[in-house]
Protein backbone atom coordinates (compact mmCIF):
# COMPACT_ATOMS: atom_id res chain seq x y z
CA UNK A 1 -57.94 -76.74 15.93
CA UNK A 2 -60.24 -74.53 13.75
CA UNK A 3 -62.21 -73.38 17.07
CA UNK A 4 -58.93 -72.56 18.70
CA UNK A 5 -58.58 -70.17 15.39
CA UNK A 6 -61.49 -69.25 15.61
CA UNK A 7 -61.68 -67.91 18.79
CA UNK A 8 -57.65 -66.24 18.65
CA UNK A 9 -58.67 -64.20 16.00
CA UNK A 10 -62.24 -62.95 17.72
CA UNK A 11 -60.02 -62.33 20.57
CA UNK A 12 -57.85 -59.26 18.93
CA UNK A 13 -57.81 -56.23 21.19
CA UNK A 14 -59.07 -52.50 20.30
CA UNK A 15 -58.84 -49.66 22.60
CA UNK A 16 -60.61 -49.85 25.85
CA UNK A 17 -62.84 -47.02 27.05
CA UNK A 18 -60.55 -45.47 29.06
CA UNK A 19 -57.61 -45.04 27.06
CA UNK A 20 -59.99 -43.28 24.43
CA UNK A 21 -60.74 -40.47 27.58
CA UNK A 22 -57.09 -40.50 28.01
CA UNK A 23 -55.84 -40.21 24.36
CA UNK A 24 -59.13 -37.65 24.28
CA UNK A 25 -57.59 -35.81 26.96
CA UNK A 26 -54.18 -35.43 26.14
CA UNK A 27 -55.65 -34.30 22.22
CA UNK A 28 -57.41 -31.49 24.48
CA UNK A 29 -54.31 -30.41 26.19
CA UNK A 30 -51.88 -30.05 23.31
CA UNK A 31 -54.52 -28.08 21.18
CA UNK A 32 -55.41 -25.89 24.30
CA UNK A 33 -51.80 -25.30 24.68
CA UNK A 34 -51.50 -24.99 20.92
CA UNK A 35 -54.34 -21.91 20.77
CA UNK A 36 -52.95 -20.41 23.97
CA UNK A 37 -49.32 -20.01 22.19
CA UNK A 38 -51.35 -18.97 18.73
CA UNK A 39 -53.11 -16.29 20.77
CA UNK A 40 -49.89 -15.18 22.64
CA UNK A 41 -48.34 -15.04 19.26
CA UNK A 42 -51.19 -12.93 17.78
CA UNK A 43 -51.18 -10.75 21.68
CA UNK A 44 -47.56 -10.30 20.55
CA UNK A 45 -47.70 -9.44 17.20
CA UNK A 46 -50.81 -6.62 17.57
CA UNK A 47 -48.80 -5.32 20.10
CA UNK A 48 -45.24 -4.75 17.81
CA UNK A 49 -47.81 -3.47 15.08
CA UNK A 50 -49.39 -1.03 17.24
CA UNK A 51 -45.79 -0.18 18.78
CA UNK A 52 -44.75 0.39 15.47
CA UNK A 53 -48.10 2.66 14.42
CA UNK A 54 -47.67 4.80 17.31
CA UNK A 55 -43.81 5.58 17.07
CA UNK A 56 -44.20 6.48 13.12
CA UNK A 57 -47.47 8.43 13.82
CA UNK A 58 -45.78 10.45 16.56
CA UNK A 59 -42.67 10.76 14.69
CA UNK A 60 -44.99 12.10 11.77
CA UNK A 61 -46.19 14.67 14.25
CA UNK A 62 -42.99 15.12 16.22
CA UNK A 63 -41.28 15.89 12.70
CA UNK A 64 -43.52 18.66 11.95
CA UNK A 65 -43.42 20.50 15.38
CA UNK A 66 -38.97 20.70 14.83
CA UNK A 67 -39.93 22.19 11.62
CA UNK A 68 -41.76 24.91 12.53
CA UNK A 69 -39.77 25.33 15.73
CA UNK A 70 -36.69 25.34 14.18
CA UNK A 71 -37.86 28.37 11.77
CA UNK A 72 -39.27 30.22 15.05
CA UNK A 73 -38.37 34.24 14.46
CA UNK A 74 -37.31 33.83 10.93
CA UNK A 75 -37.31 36.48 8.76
CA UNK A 76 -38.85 38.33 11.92
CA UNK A 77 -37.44 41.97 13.79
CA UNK A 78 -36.77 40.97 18.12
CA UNK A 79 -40.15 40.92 18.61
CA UNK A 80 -42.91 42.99 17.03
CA UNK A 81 -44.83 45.39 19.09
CA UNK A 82 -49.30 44.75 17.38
CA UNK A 83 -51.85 47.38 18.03
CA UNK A 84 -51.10 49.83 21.29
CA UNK A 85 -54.09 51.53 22.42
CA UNK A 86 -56.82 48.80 21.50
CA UNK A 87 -57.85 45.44 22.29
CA UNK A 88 -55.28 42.18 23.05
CA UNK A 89 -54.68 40.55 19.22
CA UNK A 90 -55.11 37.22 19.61
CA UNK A 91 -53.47 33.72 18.03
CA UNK A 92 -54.92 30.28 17.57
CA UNK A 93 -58.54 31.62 16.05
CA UNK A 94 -60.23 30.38 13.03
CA UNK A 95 -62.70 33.05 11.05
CA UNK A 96 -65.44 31.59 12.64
CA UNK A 97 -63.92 32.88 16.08
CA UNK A 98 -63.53 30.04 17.60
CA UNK A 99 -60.43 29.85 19.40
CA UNK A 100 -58.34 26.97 20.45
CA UNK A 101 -56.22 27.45 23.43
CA UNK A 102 -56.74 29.59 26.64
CA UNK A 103 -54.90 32.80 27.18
CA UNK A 104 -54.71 33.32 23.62
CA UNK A 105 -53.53 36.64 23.69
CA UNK A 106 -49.84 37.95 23.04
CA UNK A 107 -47.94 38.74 25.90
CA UNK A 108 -45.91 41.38 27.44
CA UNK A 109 -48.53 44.14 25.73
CA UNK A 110 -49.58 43.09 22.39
CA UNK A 111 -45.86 41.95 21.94
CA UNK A 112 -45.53 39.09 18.80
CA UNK A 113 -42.38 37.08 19.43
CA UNK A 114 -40.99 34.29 17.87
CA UNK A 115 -42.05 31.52 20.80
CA UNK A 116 -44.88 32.30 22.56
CA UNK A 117 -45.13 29.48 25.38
CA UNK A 118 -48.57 28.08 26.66
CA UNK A 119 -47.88 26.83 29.92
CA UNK A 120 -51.08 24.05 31.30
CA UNK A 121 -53.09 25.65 27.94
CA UNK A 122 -52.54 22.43 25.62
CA UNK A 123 -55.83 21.24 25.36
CA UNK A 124 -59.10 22.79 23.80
CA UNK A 125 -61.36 23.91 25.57
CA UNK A 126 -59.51 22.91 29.11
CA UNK A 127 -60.94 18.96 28.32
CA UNK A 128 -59.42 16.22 30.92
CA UNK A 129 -57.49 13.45 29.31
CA UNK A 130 -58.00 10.74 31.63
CA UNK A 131 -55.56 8.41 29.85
CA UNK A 132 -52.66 11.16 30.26
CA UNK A 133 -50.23 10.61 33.11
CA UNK A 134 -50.32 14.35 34.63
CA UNK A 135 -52.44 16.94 34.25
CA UNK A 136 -49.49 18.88 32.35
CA UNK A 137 -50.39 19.54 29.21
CA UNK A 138 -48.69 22.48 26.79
CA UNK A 139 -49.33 24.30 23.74
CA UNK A 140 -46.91 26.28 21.73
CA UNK A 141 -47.18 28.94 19.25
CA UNK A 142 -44.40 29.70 17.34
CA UNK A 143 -43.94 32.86 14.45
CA UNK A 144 -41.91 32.89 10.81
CA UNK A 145 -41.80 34.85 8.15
CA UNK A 146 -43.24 32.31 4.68
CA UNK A 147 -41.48 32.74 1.69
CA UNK A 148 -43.14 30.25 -0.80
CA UNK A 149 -45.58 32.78 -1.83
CA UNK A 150 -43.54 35.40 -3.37
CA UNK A 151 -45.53 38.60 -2.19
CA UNK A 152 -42.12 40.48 -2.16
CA UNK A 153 -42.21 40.90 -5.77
CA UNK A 154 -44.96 43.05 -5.41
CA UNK A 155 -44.76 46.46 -4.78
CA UNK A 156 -47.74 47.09 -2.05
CA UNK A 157 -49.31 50.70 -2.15
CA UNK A 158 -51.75 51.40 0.56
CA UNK A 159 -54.94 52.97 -1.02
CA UNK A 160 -55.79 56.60 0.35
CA UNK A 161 -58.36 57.40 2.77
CA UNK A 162 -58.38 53.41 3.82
CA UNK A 163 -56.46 54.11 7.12
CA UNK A 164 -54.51 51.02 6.26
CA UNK A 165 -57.64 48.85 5.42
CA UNK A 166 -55.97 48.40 1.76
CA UNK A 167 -53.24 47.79 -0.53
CA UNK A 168 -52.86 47.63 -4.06
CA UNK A 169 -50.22 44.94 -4.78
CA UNK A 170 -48.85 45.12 -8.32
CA UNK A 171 -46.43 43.33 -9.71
CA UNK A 172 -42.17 44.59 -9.48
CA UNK A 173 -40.93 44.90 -12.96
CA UNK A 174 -37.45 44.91 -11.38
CA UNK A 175 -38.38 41.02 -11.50
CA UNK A 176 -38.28 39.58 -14.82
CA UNK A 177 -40.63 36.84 -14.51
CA UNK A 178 -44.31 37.79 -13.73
CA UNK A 179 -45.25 36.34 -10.13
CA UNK A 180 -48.32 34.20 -9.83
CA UNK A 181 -51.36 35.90 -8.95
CA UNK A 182 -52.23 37.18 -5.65
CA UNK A 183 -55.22 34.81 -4.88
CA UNK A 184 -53.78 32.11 -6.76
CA UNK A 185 -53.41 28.48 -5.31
CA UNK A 186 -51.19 28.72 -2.36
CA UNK A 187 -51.74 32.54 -2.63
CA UNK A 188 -53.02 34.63 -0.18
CA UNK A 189 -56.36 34.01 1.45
CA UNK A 190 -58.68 35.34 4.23
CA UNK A 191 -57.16 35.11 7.62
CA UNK A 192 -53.65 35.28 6.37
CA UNK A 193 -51.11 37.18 8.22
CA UNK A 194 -49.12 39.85 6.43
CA UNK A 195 -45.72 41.76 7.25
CA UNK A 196 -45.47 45.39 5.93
CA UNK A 197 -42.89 47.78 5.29
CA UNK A 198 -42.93 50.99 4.52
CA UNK A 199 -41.82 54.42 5.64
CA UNK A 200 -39.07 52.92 8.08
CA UNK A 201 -42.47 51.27 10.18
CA UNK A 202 -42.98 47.86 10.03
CA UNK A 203 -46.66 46.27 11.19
CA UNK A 204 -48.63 43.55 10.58
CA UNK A 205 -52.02 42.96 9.30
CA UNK A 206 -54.59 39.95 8.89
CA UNK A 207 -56.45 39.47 5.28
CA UNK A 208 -60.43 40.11 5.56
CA UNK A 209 -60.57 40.08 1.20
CA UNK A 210 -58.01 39.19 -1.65
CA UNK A 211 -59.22 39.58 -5.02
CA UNK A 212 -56.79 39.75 -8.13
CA UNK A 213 -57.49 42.22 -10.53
CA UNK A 214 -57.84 40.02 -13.15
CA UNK A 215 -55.37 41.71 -15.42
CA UNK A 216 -53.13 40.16 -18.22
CA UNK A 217 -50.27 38.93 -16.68
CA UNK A 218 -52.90 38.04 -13.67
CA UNK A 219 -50.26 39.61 -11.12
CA UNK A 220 -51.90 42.45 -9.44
CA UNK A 221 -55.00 42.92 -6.97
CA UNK A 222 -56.27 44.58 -3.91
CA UNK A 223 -55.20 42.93 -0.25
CA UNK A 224 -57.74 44.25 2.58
CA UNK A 225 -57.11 44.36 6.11
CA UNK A 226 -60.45 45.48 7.49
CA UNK A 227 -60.78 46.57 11.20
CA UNK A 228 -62.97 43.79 13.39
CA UNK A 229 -60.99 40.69 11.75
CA UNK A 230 -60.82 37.24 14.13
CA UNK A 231 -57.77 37.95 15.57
CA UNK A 232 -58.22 41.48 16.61
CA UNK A 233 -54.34 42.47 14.46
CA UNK A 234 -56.41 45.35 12.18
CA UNK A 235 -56.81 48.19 14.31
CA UNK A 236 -57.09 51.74 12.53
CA UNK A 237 -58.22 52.86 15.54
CA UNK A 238 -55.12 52.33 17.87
CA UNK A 239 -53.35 54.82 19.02
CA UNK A 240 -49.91 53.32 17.46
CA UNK A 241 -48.29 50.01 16.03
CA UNK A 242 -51.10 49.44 13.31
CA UNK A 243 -51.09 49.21 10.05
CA UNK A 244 -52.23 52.99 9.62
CA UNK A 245 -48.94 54.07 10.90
CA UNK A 246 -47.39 52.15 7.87
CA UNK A 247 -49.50 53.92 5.32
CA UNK A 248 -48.94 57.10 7.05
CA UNK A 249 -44.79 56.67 7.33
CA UNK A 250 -45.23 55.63 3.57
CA UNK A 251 -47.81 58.16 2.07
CA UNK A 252 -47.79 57.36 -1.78
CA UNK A 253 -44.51 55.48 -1.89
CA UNK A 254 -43.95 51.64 -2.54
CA UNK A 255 -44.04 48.97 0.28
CA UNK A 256 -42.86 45.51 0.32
CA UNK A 257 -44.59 42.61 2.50
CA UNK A 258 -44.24 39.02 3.64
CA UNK A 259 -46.52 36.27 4.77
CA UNK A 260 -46.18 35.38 8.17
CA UNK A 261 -46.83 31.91 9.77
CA UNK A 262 -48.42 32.07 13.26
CA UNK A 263 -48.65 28.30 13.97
CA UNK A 264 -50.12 26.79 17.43
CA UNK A 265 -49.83 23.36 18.37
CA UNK A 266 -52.33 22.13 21.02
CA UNK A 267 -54.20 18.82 21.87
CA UNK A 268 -58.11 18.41 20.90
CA UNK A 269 -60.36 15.78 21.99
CA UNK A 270 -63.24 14.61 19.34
CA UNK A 271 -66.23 13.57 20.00
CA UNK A 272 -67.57 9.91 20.54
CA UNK A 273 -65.35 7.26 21.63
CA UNK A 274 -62.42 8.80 19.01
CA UNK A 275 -59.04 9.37 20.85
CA UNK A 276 -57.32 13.07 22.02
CA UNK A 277 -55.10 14.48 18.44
CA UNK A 278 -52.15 16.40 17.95
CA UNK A 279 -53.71 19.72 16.03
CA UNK A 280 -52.25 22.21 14.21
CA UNK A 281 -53.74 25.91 13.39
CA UNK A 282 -52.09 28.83 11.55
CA UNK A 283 -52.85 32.34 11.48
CA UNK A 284 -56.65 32.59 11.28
CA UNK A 285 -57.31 29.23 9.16
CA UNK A 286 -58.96 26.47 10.17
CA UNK A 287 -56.77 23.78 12.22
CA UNK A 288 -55.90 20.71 10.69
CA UNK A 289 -54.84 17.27 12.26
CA UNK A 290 -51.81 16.33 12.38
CA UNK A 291 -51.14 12.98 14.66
CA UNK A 292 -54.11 10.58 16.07
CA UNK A 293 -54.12 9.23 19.41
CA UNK A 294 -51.94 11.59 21.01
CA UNK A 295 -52.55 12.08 25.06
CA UNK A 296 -49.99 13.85 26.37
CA UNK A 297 -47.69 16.56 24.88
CA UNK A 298 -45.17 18.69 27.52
CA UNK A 299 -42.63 21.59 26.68
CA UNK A 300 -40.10 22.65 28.53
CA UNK A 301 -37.05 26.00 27.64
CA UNK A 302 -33.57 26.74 27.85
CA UNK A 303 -33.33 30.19 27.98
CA UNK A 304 -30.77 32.69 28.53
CA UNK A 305 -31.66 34.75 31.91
CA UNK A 306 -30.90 38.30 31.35
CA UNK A 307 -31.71 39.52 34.83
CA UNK A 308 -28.55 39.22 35.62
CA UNK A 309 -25.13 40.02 34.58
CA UNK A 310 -23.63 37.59 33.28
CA UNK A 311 -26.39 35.95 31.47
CA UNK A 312 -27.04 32.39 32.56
CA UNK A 313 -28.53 29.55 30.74
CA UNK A 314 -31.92 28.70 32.96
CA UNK A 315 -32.26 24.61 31.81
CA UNK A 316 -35.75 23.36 31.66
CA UNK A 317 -38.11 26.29 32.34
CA UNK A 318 -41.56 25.26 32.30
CA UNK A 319 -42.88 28.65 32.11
CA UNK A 320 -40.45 31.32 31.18
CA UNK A 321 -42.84 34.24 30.59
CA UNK A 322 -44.27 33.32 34.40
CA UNK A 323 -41.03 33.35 35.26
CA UNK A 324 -40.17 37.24 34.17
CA UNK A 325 -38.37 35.69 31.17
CA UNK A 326 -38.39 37.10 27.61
CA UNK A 327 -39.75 34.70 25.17
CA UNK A 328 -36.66 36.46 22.72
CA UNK A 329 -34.04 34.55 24.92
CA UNK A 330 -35.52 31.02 24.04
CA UNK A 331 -32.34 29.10 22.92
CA UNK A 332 -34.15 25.61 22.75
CA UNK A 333 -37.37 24.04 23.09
CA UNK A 334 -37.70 20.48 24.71
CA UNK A 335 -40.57 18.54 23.27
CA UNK A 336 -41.77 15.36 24.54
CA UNK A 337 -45.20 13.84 22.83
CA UNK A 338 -47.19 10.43 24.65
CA UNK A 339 -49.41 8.16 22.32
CA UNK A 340 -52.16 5.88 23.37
CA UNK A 341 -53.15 2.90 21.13
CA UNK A 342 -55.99 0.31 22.20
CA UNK A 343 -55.47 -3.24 21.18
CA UNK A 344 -58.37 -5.46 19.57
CA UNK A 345 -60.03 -6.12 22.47
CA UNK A 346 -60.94 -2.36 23.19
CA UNK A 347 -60.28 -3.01 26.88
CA UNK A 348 -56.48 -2.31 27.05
CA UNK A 349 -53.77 0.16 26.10
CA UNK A 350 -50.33 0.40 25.54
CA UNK A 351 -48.12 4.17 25.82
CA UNK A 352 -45.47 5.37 24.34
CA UNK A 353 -43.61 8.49 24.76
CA UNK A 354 -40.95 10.16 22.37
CA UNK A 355 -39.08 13.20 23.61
CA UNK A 356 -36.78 15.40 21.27
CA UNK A 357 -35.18 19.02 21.43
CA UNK A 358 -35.12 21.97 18.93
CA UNK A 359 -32.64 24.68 18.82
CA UNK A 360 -34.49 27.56 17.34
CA UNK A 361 -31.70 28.93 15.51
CA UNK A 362 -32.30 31.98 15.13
CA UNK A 363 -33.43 33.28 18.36
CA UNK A 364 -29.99 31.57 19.49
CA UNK A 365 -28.08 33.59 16.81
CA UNK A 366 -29.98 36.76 18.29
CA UNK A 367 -28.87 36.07 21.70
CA UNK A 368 -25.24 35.00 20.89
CA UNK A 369 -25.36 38.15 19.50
CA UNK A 370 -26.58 40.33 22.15
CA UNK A 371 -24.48 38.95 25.03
């Protein structure tokens, strides 16, 4: 009897062989298909981040474009006729003269409007975008009259024998509280572009020096608009429209002026392995980021067509000045923006594309008006 004991309890079974390759086996297959879901989870999640990055860095970039398109013309006459008798003034120029767009000049003869469309000129330099889906890509330029800086409570006296190289800006006791000082921060600065009036003329100019006069109240100084500035607007020697024929209308007498914003929006492509940016440059200063990894930006115009009689609404005109249209019958710009993000693996990409449209109110209040 204690052999038979013996020998049950040396008998017990363990796991064969096989059944630890099986039970192996299975383990394998559930924590395979336990990474593959943890990696399609992860896939999934980078990809609702990156969603999410785009939309709210486009949106960042779409947000500013309305603004400035919205204020398009502000504060501006229909259109303001630059130098006659010179050379083309040109927007979208830094003072190193570097210029961002292509066919950079104003249209129509030296004409400054309000929207100044830049049909296939939306990237700098011409650069492909191989990501992009067409080879469509647009620029705009749009013009406004600033009013942060108060330069209207100065009274601006061109200097004699400066052909309207030079102003004297001192402050308009008619205002109770001193303004801050001309080259103060957020002042004027070098490359600036300034509306003048005086005489019944009204011109514009671009700052080549500002330099305060360093007096009590710190609220005068000496603007200068010399001729050969970046973007070709100072020209004493044109035959008309210049800043000369302000300080000759005005002779002695008092003129008042404005900053104007002349603000392009194109597409630049960095260096390196860094993806195509929304950009944006006013007046003659140096551009300035505004929205990474943008690929693709298109514009598009309602305008009223005055060629004929009624006028009729022309929807979606990709080119209105190539079409004989004025640029002063803009009623609304359509924008529409495409972002490229990569995902971890640096080997795919996801787009986006956000599309939005601007009335710019008051060229529409303009044309309302005129028919």
């Amino acid at each position: 009897m204690a052999n038979m004991k013996r020998q049950n309890k040396n008998s017990q079974l363990g796991f064969t062989l096989m059944e630890l390759m099986v039970a192996a086996a299975v383990g394998l297959i559930a924590m395979a298909a336990m990474a593959s879901l943890f990696k399609s989870g992860m896939a999934a999640t980078i990809m609702v981040e990156q969603r999410a990055e785009m939309q709210q860095n486009m949106r960042a970039g779409i947000d500013l474009m309305v603004k400035d398109i919205s204020l398009a013309g502000a504060g501006l006459p229909v259109g303001i006729q630059l130098p006659v008798g010179g050379t083309a003034s040109k927007f979208g120029c830094d003072q190193t003269n570097t210029c961002y767009v292509t066919n950079n000049t104003y249209p129509s003869g030296n004409f400054m409007y309000g929207i100044i469309p830049g049909y296939l000129t939306g990237v700098e330099g011409g650069a492909i975008i191989p990501a992009a889906p067409a080879a469509v890509n647009d620029s705009i330029t749009v013009v406004y009259t600033d009013y942060n800086f108060p330069l209207n409570e100065y009274n601006l006296t061109f200097v004699a024998g400066t052909n309207g190289g030079e102003v004297n800006a001192t402050w308009n006791a008619n205002y109770t509280t001193a303004p801050p000082a001309i080259n103060s921060s957020g002042g004027i600065q070098v490359g600036d572009l300034i509306i003048i009036n005086g005489g019944g003329v009204t011109e514009v100019g671009e700052v080549t020096n500002v330099a305060s006069a360093g007096t009590a109240n710190g609220s005068s100084g000496t603007i200068s608009f010399a001729n050969g500035d970046p973007l070709n607007i100072n020209q004493s020697g044109a035959t008309s429209n210049n800043l000369k024929a302000v300080a000759t209308a005005a002779g002695a007498g008092n003129c008042t002026g404005y900053r104007l914003y002349a603000v392009t929006y194109y597409l630049m492509v960095p260096g390196g392995l860094q993806t195509p940016r929304l950009m944006r440059q006013v007046n003659g200063l140096t551009p300035v980021p505004v929205a990474d990894d943008i690929i693709n930006m298109q514009l598009t115009y309602d305008t009223y067509n005055s060629s004929v009689s009624p006028a009729v609404l022309d929807a979606n005109q990709v080119n209105p000045i190539g079409a004989g249209e004025s640029p002063n019958n803009i009623q609304k710009v359509n924008l529409w923006l495409m972002g490229q993000s990569l995902n971890n693996w640096g080997n795919k990409a996801q787009n986006i594309g956000l599309a939005t449209s601007v009335s710019a109110n008051n060229l529409t209040f303009r044309s309302q008006q005129q028919y």
